[in-house]
N, C-alpha and C. Protein backbone atom coordinates (compact mmCIF):
# COMPACT_ATOMS: atom_id res chain seq x y z
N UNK A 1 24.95 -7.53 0.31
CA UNK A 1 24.17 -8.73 0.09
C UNK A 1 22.88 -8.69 0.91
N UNK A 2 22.85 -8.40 2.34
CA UNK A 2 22.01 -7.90 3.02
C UNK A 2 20.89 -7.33 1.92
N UNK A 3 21.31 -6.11 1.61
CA UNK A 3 19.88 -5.20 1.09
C UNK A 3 19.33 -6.04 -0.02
N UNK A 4 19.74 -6.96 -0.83
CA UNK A 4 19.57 -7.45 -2.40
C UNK A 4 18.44 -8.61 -1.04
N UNK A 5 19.05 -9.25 -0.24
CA UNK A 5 17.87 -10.31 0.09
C UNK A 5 16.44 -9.55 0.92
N UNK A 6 16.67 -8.25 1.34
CA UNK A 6 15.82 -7.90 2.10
C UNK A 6 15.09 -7.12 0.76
N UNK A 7 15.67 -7.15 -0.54
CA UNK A 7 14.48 -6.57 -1.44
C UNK A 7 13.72 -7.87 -2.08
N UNK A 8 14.23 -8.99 -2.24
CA UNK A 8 13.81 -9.81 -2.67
C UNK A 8 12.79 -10.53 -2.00
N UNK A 9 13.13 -10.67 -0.19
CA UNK A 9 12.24 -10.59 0.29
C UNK A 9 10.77 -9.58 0.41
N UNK A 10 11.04 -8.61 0.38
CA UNK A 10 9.40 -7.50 -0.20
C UNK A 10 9.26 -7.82 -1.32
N UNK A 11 10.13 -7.97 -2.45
CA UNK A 11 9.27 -8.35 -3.78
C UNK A 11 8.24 -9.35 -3.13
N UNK A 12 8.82 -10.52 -2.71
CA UNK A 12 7.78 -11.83 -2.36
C UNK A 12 7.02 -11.58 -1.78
N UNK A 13 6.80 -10.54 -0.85
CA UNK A 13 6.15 -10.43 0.13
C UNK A 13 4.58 -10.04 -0.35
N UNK A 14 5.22 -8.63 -1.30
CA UNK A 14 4.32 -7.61 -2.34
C UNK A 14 3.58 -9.04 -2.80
N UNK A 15 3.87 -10.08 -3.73
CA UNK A 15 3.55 -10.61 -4.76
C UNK A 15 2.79 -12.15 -4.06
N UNK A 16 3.07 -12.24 -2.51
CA UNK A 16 1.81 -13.33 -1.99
C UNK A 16 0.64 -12.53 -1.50
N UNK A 17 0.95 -10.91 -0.96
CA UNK A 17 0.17 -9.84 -0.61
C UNK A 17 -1.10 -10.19 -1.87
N UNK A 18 -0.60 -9.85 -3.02
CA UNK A 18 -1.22 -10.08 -4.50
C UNK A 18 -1.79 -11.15 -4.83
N UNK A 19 -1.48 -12.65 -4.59
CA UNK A 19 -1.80 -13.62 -4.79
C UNK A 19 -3.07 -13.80 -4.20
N UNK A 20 -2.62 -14.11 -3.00
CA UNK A 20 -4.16 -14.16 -1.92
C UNK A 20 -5.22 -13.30 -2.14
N UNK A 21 -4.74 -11.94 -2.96
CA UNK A 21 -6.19 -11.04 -2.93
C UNK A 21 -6.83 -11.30 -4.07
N UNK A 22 -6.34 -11.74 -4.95
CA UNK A 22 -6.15 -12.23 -6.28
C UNK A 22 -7.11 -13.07 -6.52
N UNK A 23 -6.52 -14.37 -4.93
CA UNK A 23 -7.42 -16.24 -5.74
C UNK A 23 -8.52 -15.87 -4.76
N UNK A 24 -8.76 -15.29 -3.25
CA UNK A 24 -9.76 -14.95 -2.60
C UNK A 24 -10.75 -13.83 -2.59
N UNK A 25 -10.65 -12.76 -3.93
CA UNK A 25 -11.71 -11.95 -4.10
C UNK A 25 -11.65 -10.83 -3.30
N UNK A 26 -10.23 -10.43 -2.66
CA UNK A 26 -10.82 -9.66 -1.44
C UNK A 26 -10.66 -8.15 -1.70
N UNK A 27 -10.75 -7.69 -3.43
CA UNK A 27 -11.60 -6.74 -3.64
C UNK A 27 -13.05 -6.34 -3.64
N UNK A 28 -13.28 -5.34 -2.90
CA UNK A 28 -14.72 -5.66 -2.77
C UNK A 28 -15.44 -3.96 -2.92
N UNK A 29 -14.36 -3.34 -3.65
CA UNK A 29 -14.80 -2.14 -4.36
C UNK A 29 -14.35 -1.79 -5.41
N UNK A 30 -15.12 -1.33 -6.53
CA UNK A 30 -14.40 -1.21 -8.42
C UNK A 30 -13.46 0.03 -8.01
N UNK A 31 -13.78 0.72 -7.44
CA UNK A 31 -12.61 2.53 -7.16
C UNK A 31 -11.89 2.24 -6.31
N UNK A 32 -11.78 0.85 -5.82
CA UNK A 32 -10.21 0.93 -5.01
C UNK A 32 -9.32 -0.54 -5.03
N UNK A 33 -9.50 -1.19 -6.50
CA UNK A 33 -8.93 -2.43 -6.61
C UNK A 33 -6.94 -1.98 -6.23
N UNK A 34 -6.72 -3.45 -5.68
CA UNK A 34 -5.60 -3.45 -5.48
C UNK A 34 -4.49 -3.71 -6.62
N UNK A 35 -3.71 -3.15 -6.88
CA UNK A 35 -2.75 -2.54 -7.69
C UNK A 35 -1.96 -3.99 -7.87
N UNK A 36 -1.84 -4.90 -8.96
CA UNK A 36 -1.31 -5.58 -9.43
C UNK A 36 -0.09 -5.34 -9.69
N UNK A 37 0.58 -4.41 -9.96
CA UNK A 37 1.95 -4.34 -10.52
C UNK A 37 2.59 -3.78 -9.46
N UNK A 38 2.97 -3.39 -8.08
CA UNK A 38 3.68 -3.87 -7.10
C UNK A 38 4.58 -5.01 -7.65
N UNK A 39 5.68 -5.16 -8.28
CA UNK A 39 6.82 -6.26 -8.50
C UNK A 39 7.55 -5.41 -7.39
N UNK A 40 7.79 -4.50 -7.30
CA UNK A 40 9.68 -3.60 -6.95
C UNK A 40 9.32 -3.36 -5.22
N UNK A 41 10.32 -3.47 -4.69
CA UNK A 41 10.11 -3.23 -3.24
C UNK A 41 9.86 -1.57 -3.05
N UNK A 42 9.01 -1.00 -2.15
CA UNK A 42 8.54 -0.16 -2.20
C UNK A 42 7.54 0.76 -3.09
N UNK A 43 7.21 -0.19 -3.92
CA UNK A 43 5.83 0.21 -5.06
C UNK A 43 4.56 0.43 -4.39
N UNK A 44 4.87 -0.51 -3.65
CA UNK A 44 3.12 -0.44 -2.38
C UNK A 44 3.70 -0.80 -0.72
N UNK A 45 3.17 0.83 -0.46
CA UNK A 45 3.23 0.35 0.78
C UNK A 45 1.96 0.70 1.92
N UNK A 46 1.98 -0.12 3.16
CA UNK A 46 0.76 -0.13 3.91
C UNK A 46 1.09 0.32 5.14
N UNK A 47 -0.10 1.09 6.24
CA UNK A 47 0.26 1.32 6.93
C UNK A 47 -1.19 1.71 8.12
N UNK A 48 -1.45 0.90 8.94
CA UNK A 48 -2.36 0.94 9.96
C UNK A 48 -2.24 1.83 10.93
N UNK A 49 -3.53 2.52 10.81
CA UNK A 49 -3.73 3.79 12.30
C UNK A 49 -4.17 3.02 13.15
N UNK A 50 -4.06 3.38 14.32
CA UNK A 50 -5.02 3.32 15.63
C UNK A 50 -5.84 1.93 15.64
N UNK A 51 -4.41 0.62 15.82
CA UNK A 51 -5.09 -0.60 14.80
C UNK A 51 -5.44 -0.98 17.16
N UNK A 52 -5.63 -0.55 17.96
CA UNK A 52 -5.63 -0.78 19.23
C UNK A 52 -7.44 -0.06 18.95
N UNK A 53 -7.56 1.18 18.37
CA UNK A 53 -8.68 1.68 18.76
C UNK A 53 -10.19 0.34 18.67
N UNK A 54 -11.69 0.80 18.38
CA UNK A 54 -12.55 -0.26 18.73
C UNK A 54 -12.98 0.07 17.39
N UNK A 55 -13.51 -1.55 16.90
CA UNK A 55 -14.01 -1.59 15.63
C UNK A 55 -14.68 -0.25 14.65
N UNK A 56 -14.05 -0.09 14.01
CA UNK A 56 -14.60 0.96 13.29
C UNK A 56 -13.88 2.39 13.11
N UNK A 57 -12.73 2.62 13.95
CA UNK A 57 -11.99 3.52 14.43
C UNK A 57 -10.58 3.12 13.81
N UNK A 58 -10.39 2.10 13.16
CA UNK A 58 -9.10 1.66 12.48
C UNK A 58 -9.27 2.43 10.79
N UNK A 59 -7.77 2.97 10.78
CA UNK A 59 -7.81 3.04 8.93
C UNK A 59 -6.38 2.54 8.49
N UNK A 60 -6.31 2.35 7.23
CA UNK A 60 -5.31 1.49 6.54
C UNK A 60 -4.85 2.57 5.80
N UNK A 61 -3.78 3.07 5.49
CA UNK A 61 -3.24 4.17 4.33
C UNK A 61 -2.23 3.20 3.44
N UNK A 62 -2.77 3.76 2.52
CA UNK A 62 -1.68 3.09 0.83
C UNK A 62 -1.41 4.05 0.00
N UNK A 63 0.17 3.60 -0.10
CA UNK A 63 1.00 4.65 -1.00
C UNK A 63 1.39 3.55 -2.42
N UNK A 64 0.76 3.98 -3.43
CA UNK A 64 1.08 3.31 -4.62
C UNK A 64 2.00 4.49 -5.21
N UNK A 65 3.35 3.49 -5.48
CA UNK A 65 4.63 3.97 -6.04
C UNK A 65 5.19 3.56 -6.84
N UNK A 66 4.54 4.02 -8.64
CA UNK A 66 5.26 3.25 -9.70
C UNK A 66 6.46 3.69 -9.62
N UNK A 67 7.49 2.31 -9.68
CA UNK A 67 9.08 2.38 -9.66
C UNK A 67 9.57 2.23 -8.56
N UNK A 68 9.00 2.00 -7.33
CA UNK A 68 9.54 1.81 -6.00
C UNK A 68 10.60 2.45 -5.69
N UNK A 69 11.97 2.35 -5.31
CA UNK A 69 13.10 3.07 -5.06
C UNK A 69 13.42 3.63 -6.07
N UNK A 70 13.59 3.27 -7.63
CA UNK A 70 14.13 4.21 -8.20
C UNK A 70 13.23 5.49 -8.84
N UNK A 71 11.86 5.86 -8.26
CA UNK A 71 10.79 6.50 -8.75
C UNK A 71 11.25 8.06 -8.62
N UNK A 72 10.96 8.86 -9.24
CA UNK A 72 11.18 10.20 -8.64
C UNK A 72 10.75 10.89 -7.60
N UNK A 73 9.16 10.32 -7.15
CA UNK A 73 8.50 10.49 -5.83
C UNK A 73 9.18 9.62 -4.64
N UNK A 74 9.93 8.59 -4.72
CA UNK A 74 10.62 8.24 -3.54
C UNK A 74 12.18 9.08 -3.49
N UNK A 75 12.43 9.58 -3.97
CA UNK A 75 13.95 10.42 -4.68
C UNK A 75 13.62 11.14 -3.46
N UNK A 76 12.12 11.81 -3.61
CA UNK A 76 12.20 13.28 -3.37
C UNK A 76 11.49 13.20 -1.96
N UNK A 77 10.72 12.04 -1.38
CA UNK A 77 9.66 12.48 -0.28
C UNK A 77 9.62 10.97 0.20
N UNK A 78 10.46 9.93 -0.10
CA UNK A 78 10.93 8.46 0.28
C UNK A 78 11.09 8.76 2.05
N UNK A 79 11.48 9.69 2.51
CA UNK A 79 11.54 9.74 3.80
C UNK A 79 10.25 9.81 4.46
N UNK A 80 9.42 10.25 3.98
CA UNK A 80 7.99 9.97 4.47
C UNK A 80 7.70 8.66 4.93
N UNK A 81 8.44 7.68 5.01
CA UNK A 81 8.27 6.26 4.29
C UNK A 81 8.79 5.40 5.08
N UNK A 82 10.16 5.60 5.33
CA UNK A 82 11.08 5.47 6.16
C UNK A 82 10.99 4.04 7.45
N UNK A 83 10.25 4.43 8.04
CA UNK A 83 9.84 4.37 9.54
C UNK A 83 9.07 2.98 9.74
N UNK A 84 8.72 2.26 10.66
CA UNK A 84 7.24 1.77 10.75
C UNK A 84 6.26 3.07 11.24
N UNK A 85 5.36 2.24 11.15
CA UNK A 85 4.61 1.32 11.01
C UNK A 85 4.10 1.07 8.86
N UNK A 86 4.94 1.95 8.35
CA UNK A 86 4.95 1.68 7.21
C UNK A 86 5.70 0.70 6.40
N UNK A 87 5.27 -0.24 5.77
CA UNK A 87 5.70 -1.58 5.02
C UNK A 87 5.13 -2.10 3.79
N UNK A 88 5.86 -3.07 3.26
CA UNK A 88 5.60 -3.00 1.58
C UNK A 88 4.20 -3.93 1.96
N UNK A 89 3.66 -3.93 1.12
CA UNK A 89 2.36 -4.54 0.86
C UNK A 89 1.11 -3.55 0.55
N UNK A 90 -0.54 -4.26 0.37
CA UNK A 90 -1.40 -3.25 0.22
C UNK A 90 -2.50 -3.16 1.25
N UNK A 91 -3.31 -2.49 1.05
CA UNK A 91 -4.15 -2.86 2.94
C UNK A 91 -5.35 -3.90 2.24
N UNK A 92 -6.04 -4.24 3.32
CA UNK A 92 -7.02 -5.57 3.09
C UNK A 92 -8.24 -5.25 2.10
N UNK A 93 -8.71 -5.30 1.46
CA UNK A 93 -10.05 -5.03 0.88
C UNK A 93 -11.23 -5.27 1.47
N UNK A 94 -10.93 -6.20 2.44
CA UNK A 94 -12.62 -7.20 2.67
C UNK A 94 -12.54 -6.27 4.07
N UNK A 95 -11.39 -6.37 4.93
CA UNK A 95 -11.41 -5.14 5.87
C UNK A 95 -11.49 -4.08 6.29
N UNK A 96 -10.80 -3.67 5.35
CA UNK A 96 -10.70 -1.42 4.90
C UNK A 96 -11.60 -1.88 4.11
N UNK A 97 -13.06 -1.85 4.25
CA UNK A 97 -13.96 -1.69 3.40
C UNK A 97 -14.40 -0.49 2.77
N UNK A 98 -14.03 0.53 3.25
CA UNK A 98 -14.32 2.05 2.84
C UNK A 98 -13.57 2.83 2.22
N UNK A 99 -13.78 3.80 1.42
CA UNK A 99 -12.32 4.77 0.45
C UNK A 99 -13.18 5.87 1.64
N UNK A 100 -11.70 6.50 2.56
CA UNK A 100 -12.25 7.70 3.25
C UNK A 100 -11.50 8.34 2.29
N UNK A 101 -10.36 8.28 1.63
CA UNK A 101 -9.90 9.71 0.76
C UNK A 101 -8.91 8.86 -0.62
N UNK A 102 -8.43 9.39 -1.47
CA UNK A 102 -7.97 8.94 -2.35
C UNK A 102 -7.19 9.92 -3.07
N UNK A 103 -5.96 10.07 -3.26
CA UNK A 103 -5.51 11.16 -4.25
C UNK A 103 -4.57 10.92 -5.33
N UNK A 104 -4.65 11.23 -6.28
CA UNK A 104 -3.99 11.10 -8.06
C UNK A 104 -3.35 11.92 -7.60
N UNK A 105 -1.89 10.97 -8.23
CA UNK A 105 -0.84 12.12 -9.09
C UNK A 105 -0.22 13.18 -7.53
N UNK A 106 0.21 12.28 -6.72
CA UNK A 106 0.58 12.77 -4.58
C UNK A 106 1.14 14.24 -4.92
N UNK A 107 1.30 14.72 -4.47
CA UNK A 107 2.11 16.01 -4.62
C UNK A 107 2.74 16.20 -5.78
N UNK A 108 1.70 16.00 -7.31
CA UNK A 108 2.61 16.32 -8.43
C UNK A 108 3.20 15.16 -9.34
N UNK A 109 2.95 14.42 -8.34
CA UNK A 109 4.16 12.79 -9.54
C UNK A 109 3.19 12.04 -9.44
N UNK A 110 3.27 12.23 -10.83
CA UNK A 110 2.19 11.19 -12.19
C UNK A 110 2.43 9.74 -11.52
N UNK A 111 1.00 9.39 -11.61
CA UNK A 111 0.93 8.06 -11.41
C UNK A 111 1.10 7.92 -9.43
N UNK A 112 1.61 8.16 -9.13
CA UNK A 112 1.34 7.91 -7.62
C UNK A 112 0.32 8.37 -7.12
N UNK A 113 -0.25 7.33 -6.27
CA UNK A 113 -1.53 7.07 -5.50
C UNK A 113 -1.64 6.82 -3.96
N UNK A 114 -2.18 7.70 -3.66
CA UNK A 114 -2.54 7.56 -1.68
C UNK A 114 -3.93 7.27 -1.94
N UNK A 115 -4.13 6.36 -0.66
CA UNK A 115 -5.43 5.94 -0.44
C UNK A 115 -5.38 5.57 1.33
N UNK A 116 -7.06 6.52 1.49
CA UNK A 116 -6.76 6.03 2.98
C UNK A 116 -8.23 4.89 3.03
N UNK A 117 -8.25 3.88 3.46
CA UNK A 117 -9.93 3.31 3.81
C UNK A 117 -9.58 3.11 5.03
N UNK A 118 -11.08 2.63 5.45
CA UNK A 118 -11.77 2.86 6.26
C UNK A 118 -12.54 1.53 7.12
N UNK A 119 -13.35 1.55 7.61
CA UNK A 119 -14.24 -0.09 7.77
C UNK A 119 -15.28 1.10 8.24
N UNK A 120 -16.29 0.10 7.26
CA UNK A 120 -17.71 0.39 7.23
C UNK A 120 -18.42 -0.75 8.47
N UNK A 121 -19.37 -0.29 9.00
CA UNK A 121 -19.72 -1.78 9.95
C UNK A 121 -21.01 -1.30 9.94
């Protein structure tokens, strides 16, 4: 029962993540809009570097994962994942203002997406 409320909780989590970026605009680049279809826990997850370092020295990494747990890329490399500082949601738009890297299709599986930004200042 545990795991069913702690997925239901990231669904919600994913889907106010979505809301707010949604009614407040806080895309603010066409090549790195945030991924609407995040429903499934672990579809999107976020994860802050060096969020202590000084303005400008922070980056946000996002793993877009169509199918969340039952995907074949979490089957196979889900342990990547595991841990904190990684968690469901997507990184900020208005904050990670920058795409430092972006890659299609992660090691081979269609449709999954890494993205690292950046802040521009």
């Amino acid at each position: 029962m545990n795991n069913r409320i702690n997925n239901i909780i990231a669904v919600l989590t994913c889907m106010i993540v979505l809301l707010v970026a949604s009614t407040t605009n806080t895309v603010v680049m066409a090549t790195a809009q945030v991924n609407k279809n995040c429903t499934l826990p672990n579809e999107c997850l976020m994860s802050l570097t060096n969020p202590q370092s000084p303005l400008g020295k922070q980056h946000c990494q996002e793993l877009v994962n169509p199918g969340g747990f039952d995907s074949a890329y979490w089957k196979d490399r889900g342990w990547k994942y595991t841990n904190p500082p990684w968690k469901n949601g997507t990184c900020n738009r208005t904050e990670f203002n920058y795409v430092n890297k972006h890659i299609e299709d992660l090691d081979g599986f269609s449709g999954v997406q890494f993205w690292i930004f950046g802040i521009q200042v």
